[in-house]
C-alpha atoms as a PDB file:
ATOM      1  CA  UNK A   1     143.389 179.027  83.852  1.00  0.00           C
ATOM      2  CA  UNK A   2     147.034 178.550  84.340  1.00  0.00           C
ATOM      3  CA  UNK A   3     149.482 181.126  83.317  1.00  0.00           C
ATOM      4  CA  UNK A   4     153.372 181.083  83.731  1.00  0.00           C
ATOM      5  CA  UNK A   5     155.219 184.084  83.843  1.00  0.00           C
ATOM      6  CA  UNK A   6     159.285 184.137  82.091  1.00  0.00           C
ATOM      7  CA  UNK A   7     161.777 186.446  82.510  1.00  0.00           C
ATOM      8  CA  UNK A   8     163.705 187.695  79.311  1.00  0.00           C
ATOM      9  CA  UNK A   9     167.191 188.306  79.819  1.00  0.00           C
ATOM     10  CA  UNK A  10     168.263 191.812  78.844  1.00  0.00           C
ATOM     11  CA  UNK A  11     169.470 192.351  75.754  1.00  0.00           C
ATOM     12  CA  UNK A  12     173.250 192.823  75.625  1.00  0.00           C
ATOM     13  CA  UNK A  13     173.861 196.117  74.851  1.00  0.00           C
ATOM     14  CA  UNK A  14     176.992 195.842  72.071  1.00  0.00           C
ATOM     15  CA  UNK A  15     178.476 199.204  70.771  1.00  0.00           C
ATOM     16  CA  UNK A  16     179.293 198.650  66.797  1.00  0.00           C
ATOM     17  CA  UNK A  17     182.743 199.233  65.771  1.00  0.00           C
ATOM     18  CA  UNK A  18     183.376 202.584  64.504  1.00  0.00           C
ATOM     19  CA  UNK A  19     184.123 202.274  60.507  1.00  0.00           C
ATOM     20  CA  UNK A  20     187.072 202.337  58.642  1.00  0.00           C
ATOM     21  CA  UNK A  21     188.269 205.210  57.042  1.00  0.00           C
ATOM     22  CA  UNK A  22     188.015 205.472  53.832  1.00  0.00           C
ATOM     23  CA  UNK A  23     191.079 205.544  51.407  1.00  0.00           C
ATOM     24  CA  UNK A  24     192.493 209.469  51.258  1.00  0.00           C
ATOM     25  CA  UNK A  25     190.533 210.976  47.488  1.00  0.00           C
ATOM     26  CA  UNK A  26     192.583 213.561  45.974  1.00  0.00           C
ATOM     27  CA  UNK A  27     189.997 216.821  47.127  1.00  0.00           C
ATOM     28  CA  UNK A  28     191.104 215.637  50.797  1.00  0.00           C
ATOM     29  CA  UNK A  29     194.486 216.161  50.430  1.00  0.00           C
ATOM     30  CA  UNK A  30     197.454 218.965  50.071  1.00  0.00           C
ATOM     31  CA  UNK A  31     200.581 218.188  49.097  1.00  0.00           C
ATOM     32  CA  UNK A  32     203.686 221.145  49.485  1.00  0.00           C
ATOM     33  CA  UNK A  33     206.753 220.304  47.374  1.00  0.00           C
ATOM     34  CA  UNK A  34     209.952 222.582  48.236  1.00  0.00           C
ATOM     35  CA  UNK A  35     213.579 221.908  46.904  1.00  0.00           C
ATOM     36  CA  UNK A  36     216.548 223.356  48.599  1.00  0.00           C
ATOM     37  CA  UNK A  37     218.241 225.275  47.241  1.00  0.00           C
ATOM     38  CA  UNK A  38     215.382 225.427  44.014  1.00  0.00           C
ATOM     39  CA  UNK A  39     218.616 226.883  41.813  1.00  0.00           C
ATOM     40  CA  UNK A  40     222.054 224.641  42.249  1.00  0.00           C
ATOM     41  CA  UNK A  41     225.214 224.385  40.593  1.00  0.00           C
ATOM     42  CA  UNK A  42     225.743 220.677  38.142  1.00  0.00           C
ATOM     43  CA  UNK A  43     227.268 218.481  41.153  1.00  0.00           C
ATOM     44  CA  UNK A  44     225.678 219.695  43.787  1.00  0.00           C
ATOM     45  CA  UNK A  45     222.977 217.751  45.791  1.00  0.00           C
ATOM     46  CA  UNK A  46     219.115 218.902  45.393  1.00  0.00           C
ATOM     47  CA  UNK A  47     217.274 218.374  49.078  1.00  0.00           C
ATOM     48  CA  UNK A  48     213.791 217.578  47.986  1.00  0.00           C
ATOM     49  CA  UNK A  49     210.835 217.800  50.894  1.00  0.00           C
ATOM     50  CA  UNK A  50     206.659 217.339  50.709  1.00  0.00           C
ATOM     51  CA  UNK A  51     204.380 217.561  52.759  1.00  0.00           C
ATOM     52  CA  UNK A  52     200.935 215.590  52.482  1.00  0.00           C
ATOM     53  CA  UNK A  53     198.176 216.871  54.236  1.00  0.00           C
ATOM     54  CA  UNK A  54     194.034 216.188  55.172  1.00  0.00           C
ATOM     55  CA  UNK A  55     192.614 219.266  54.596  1.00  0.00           C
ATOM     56  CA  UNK A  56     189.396 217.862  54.947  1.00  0.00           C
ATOM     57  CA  UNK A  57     187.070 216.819  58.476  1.00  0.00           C
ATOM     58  CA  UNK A  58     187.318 213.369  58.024  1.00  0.00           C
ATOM     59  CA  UNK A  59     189.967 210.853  58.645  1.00  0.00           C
ATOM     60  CA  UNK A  60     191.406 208.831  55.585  1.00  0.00           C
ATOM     61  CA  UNK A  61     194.002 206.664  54.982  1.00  0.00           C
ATOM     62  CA  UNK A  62     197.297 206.336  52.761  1.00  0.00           C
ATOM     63  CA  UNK A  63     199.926 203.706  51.876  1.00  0.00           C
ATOM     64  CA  UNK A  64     202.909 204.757  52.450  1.00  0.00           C
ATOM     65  CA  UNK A  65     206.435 202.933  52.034  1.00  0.00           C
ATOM     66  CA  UNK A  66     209.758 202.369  50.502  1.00  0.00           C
ATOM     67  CA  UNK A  67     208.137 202.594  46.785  1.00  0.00           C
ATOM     68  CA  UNK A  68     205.390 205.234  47.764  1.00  0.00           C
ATOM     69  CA  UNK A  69     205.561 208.095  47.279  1.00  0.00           C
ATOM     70  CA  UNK A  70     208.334 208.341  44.560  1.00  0.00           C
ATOM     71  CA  UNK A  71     209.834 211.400  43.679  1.00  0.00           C
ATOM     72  CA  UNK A  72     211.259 211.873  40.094  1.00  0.00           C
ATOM     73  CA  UNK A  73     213.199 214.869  38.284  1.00  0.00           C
ATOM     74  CA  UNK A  74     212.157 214.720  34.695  1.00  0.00           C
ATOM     75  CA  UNK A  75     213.955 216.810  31.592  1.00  0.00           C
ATOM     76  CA  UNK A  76     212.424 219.620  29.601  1.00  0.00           C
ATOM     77  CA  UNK A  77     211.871 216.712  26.962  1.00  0.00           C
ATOM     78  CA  UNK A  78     210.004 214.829  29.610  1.00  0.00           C
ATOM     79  CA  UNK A  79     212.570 211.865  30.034  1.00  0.00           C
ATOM     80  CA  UNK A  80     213.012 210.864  33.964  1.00  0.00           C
ATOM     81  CA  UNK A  81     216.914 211.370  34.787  1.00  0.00           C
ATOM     82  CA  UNK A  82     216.532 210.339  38.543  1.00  0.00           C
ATOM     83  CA  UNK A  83     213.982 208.905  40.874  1.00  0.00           C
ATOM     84  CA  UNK A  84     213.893 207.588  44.451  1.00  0.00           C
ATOM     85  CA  UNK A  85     213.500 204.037  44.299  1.00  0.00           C
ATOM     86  CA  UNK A  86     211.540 203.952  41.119  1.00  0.00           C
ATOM     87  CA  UNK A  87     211.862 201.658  37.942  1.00  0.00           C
ATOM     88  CA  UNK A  88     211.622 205.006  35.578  1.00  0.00           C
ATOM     89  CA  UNK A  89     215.403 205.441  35.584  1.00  0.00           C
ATOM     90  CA  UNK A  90     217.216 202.345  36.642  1.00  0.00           C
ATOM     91  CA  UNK A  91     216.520 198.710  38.644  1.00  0.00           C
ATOM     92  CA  UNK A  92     217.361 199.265  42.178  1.00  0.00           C
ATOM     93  CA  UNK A  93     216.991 197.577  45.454  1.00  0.00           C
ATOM     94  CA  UNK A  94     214.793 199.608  47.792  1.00  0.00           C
ATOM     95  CA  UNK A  95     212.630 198.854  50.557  1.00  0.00           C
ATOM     96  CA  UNK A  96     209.565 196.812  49.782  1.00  0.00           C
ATOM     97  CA  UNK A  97     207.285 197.514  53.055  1.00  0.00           C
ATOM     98  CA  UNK A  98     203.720 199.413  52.954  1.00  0.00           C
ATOM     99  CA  UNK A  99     201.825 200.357  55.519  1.00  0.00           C
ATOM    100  CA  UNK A 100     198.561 202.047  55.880  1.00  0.00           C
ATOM    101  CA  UNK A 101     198.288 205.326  57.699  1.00  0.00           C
ATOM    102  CA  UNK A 102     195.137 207.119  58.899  1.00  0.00           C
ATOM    103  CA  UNK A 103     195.446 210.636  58.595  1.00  0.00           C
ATOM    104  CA  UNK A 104     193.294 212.373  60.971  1.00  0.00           C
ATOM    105  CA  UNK A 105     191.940 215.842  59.194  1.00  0.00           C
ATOM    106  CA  UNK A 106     194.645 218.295  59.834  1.00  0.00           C
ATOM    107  CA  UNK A 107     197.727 215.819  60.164  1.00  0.00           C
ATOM    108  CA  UNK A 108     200.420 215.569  57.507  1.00  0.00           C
ATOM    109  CA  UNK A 109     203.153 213.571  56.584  1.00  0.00           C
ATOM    110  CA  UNK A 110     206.204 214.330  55.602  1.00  0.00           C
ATOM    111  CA  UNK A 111     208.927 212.666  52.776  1.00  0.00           C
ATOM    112  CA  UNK A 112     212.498 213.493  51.991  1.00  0.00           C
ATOM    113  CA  UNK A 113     214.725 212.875  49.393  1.00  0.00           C
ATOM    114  CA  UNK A 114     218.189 214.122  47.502  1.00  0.00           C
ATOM    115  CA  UNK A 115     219.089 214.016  44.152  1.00  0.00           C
ATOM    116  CA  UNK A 116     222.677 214.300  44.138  1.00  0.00           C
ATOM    117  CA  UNK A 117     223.311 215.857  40.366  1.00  0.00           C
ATOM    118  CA  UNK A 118     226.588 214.389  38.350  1.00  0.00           C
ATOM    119  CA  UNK A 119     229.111 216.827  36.820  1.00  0.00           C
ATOM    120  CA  UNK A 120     230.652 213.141  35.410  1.00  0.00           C
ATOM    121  CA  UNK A 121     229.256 210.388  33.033  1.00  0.00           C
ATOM    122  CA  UNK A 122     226.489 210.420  33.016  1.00  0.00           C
ATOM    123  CA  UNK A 123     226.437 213.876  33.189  1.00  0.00           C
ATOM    124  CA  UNK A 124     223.166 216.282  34.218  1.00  0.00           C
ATOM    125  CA  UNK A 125     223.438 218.930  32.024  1.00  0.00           C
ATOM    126  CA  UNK A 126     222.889 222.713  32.834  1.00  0.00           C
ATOM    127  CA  UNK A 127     218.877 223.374  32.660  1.00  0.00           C
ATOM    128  CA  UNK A 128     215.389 223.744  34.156  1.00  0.00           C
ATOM    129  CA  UNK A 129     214.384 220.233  35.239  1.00  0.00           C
ATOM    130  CA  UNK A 130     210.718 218.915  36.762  1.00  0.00           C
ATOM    131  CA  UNK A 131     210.655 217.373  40.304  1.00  0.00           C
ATOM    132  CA  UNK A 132     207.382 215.092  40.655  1.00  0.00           C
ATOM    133  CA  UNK A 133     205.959 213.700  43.856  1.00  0.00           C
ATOM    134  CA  UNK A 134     203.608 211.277  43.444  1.00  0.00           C
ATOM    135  CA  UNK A 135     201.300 208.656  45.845  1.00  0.00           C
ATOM    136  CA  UNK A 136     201.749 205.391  43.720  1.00  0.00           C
ATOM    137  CA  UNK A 137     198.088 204.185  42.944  1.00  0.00           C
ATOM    138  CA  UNK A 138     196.263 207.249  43.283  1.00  0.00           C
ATOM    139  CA  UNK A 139     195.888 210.538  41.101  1.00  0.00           C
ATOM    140  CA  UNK A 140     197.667 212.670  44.154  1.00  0.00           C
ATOM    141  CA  UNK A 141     200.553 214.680  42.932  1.00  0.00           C
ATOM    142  CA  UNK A 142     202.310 217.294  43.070  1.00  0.00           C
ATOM    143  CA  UNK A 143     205.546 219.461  40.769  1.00  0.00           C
ATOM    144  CA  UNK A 144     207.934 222.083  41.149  1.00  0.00           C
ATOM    145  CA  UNK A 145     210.809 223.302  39.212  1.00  0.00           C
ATOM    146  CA  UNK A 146     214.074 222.432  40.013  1.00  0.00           C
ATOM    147  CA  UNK A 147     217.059 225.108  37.969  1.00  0.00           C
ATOM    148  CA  UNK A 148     220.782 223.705  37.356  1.00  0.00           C
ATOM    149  CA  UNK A 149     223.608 226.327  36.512  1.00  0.00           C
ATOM    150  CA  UNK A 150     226.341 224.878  34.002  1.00  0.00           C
ATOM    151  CA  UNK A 151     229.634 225.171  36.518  1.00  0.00           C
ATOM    152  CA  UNK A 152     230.699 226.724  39.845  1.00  0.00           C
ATOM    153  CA  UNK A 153     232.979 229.275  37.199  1.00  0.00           C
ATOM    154  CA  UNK A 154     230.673 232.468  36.496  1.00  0.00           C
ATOM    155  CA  UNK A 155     229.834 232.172  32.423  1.00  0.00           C
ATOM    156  CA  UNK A 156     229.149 235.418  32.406  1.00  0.00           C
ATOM    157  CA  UNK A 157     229.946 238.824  33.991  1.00  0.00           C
ATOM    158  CA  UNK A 158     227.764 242.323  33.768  1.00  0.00           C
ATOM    159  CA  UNK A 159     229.473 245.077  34.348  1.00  0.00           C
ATOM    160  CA  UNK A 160     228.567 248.908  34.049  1.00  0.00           C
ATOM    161  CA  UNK A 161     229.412 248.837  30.627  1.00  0.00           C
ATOM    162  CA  UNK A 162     226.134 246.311  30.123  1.00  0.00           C
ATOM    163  CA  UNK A 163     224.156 249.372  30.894  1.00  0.00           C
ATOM    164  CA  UNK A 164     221.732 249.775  28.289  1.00  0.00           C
ATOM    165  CA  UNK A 165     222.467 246.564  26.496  1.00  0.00           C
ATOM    166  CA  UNK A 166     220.676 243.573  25.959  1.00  0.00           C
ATOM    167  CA  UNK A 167     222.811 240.410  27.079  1.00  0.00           C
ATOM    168  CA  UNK A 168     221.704 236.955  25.607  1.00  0.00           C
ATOM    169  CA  UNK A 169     221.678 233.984  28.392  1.00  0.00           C
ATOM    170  CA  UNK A 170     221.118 230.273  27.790  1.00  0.00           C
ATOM    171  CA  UNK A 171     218.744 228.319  30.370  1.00  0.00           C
ATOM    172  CA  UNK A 172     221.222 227.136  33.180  1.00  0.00           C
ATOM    173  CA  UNK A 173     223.831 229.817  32.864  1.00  0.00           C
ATOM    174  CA  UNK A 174     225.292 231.737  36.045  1.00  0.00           C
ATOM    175  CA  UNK A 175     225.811 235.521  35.899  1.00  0.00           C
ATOM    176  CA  UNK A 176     227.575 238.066  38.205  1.00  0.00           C
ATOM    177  CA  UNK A 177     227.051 241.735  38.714  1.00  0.00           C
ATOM    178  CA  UNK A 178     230.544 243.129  39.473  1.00  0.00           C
ATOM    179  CA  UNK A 179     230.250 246.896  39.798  1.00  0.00           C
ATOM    180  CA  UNK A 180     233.017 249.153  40.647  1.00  0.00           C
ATOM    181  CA  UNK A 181     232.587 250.003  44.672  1.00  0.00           C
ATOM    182  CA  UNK A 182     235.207 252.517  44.996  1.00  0.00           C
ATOM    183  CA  UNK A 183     232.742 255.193  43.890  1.00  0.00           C
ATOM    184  CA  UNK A 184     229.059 253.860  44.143  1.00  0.00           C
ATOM    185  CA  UNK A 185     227.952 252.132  46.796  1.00  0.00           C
ATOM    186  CA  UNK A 186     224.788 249.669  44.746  1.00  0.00           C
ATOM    187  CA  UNK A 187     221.163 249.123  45.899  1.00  0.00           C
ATOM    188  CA  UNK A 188     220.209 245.660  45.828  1.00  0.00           C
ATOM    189  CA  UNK A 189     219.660 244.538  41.986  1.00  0.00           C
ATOM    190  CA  UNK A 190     215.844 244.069  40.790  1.00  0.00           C
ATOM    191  CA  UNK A 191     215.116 241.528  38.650  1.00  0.00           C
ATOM    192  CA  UNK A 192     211.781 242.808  36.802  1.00  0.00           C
ATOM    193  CA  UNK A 193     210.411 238.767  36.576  1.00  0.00           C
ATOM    194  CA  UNK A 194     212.376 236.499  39.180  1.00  0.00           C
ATOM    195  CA  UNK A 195     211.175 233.179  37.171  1.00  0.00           C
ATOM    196  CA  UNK A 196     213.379 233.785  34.207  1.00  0.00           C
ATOM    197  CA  UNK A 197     216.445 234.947  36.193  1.00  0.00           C
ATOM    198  CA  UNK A 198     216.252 233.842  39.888  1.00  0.00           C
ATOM    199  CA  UNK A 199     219.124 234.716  42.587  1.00  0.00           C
ATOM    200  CA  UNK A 200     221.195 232.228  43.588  1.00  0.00           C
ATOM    201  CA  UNK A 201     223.412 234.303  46.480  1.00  0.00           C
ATOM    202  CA  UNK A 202     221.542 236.211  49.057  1.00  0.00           C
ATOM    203  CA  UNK A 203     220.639 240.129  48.658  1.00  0.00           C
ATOM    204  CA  UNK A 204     223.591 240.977  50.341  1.00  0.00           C
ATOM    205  CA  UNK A 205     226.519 238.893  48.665  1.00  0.00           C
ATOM    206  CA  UNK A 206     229.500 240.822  47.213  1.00  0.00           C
ATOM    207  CA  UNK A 207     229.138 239.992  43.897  1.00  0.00           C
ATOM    208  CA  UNK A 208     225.283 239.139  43.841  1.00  0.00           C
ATOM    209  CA  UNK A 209     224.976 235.634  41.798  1.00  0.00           C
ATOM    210  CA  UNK A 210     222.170 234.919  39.303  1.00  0.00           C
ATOM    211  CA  UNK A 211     220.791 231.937  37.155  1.00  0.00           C
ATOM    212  CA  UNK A 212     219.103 232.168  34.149  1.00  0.00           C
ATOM    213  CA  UNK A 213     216.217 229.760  35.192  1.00  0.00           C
ATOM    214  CA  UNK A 214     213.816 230.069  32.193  1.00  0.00           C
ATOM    215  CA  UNK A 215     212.925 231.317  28.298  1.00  0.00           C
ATOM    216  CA  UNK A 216     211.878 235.212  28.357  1.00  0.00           C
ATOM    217  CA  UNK A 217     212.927 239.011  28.961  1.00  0.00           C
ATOM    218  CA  UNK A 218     213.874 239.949  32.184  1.00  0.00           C
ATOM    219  CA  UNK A 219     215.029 243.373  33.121  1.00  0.00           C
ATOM    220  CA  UNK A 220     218.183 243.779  35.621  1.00  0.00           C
ATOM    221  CA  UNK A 221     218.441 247.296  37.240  1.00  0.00           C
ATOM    222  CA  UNK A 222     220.572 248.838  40.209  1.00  0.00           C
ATOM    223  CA  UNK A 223     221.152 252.119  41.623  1.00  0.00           C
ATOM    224  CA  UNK A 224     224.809 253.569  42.595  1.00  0.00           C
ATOM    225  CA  UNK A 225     224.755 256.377  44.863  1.00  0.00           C
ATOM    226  CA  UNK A 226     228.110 258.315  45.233  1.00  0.00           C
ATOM    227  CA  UNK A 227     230.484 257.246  48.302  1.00  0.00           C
ATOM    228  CA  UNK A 228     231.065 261.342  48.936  1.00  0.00           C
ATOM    229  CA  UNK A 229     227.161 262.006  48.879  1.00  0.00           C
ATOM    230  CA  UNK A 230     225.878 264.557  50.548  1.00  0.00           C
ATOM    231  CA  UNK A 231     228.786 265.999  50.271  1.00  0.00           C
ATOM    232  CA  UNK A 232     229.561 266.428  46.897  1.00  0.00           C
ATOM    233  CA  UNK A 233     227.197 266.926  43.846  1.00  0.00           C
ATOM    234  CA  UNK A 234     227.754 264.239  41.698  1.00  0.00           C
ATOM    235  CA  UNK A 235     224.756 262.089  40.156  1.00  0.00           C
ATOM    236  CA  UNK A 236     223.364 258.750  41.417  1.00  0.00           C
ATOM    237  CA  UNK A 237     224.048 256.063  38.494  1.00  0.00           C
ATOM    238  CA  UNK A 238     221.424 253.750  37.335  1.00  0.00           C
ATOM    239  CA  UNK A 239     222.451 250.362  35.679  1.00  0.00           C
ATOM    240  CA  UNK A 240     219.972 248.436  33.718  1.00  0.00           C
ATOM    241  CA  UNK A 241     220.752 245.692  31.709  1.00  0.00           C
ATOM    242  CA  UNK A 242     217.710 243.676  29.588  1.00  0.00           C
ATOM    243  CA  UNK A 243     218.730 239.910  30.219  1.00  0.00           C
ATOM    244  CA  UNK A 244     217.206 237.885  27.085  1.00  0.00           C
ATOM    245  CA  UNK A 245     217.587 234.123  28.257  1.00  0.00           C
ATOM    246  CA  UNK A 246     216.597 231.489  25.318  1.00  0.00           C
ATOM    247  CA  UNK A 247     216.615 227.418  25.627  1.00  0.00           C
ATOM    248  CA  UNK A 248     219.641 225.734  24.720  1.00  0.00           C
ATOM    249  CA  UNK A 249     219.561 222.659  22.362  1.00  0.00           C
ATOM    250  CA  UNK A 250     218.644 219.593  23.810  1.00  0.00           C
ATOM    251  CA  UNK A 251     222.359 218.453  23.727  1.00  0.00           C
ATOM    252  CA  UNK A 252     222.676 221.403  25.909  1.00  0.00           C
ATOM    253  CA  UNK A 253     224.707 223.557  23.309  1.00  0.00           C
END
């Protein structure tokens, strides 16, 4: 009996290509949305920043380009009244590239815009408006609120003789506390709910500057203690004013 013997060549060993991440889901991501300043005066420009991010252990991927992600400012009736390079408010040339990014888990990305707000025709009226971000094609989004004051001139002033007195504010109005200094010296004002009537100078500004940001009650209170104190008896002088701010008309009456 004859027998032959082969050799078999050696299987090529041939490492398979890692796979493709998957398209970013919406439970995968965060998304941070800050404006800057969130409370500006009609004219000014809004600096709008978000930041995407995989919060999950797996790599996905995103399209980002010059039409995604959009960010629009929408009115209290809903009605978009800017957006970067989006057909909501108005045709407009803007950059028509995508690509796709793989976000490893823990990266982020991050998108900036400005909404520069129009004292002339057409004119942004005074107001609390929506900002949305949004990833075109996909349920990821995110909001914030963005608060417009009526003019750089204060449209209304409390005084110490508001103490005690309920003042009535439209949405979008500016305020100053002027208090007499030559005899107090003021604690920094407390606003009993920020959301309805949110600073717009810092702490320590000379007068402090407020907008009335949304509907509700808010109560206003500072302290005056006397210049001559310790030295003299006189009394420490509480201020407290109940700020009622209501919605203006939608022709911003």
């Amino acid at each position: 009996m004859s027998a032959s013997v082969g050799v078999v060549p050696a299987a090529t060993s041939v490492a398979a290509a890692p796979p493709r991440p998957l398209p970013c889901a919406a439970p995968q991501l965060h998304v941070s949305l800050t404006t800057n300043p969130s409370t500006v005066l009609v004219g000014q420009t809004v600096a709008t920043r978000a930041i995407l991010e995989n919060v999950s252990t797996v790599a996905c991927t995103v399209t980002i380009g010059g039409t995604t992600p959009t960010f629009t400012v929408y009115d209290r009736a809903g009605v978009a009244v800017w957006s970067y390079c989006d057909s909501l408010v108005k045709s407009e040339m803007c950059p028509q590239f995508l690509r796709l990014v793989t976000l490893a888990p823990g990266h982020r990305i991050v998108t900036t815009a400005s909404w520069a707000t129009s004292s002339v025709a057409p004119a942004t009226t005074a107001g609390t408006y929506r900002l949305e971000w949004r990833l075109v094609g996909t349920n990821i989004s995110a909001s914030s609120s963005i608060h417009l004051a009526s003019s750089a001139s204060v449209s209304r002033v409390i005084t110490e003789a508001d103490a005690g007195h309920v003042v009535t504010l439209k949405v979008g109005q500016s305020l100053e506390l002027r208090l007499s200094s030559s005899t107090y010296v003021w604690s920094t004002p407390r606003l009993s709910n920020p959301s309805v009537v949110t600073p717009v100078s810092s702490a320590t500004a000379s007068p402090p500057t407020f907008v009335a940001a949304s509907p509700g009650r808010v109560v206003l209170s500072t302290v005056g203690t006397p210049r001559c104190y310790p030295q003299c008896l006189m009394p420490s002088r509480l201020v407290r004013v109940v700020l009622r701010v209501r919605q203006p008309s939608l022709g911003g009456e």
